[in-house]
Protein backbone atom coordinates (compact mmCIF):
# COMPACT_ATOMS: atom_id res chain seq x y z
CA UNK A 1 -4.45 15.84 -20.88
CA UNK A 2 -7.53 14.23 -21.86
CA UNK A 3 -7.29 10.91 -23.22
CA UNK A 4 -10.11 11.21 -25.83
CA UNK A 5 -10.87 8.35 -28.24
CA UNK A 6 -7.87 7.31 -29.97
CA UNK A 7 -5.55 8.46 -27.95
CA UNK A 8 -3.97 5.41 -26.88
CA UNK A 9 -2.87 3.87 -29.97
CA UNK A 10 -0.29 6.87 -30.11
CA UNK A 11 1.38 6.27 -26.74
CA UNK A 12 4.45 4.30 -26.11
CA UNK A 13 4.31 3.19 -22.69
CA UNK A 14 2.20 2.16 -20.06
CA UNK A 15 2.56 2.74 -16.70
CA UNK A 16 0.59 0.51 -14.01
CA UNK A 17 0.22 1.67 -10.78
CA UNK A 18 -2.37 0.12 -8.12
CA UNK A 19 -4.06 -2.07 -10.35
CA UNK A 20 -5.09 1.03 -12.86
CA UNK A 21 -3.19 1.63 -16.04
CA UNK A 22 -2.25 4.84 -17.89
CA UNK A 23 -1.00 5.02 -21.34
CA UNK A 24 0.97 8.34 -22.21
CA UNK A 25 4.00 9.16 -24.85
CA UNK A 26 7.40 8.62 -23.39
CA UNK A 27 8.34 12.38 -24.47
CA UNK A 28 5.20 13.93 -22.53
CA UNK A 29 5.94 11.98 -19.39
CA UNK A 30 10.19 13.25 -19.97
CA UNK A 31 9.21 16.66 -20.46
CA UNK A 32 6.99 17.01 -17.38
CA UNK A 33 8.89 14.77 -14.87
CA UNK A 34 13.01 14.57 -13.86
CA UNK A 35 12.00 11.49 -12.85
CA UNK A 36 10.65 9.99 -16.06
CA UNK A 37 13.29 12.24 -18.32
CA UNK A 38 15.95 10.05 -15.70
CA UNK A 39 13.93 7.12 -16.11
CA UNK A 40 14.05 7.08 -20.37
CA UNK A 41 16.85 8.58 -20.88
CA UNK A 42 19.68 6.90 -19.20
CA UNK A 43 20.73 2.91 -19.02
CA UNK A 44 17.85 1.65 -17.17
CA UNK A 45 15.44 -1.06 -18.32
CA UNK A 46 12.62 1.04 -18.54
CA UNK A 47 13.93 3.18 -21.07
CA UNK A 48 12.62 0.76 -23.60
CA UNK A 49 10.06 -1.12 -22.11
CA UNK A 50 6.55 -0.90 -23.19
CA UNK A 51 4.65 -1.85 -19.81
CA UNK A 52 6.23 0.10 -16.40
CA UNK A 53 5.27 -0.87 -12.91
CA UNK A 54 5.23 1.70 -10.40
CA UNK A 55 5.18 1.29 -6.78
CA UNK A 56 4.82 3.49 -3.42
CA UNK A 57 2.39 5.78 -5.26
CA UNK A 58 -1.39 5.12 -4.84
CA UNK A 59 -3.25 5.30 -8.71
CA UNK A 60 -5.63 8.51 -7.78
CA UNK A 61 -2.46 10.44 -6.83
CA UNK A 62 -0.52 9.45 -9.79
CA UNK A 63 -3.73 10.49 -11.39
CA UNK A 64 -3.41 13.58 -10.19
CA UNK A 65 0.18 14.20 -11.22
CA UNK A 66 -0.41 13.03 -15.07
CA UNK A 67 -3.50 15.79 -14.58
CA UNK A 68 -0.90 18.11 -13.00
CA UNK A 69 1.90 17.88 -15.78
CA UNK A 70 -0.52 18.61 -18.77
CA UNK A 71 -3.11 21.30 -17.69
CA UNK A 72 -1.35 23.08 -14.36
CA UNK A 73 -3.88 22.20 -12.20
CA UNK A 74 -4.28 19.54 -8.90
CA UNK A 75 -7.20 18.89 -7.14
CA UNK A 76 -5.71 17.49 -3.82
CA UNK A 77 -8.64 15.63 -1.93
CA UNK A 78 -8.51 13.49 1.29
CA UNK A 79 -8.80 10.32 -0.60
CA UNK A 80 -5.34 11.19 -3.07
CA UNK A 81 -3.34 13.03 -0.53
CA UNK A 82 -0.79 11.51 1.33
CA UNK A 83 -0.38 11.57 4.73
């Protein structure tokens, strides 16, 4: 989803992963994700936390996934695949 201007002072959390930070809505993330529908909706502390740290993923290829879970598409290169 294109994060146009504005767009950030609607989101909820912010995840952090490599030294890069991404600001999305809690719901979006849920809906496209297992993980982040575990992640908010049962006890952990992340359910409410504003600021999440991920680790063991590299920023382009959580890039790639936020890309993936709003428009359908991935554009796996060399530099964001894992190998």
């Amino acid at each position: 989803m294109n994060q146009g201007q504005g767009w950030a002072r609607y989101c909820d959390v912010t995840i952090h992963v490599g030294g890069k930070s991404f600001k999305y809505h809690r719901l979006l993330l849920a809906a496209g994700s297992e993980f982040f529908d575990t992640m908010f909706g049962s006890n952990f502390k992340e359910r409410e936390a504003a600021d999440i740290t991920l680790h063991d993923i590299d920023a382009s290829a959580f890039e790639e996934v936020l890309n993936f879970f709003f428009s359908g598409n991935v554009a796996a290169t060399t530099e964001n695949a894992y190998s």
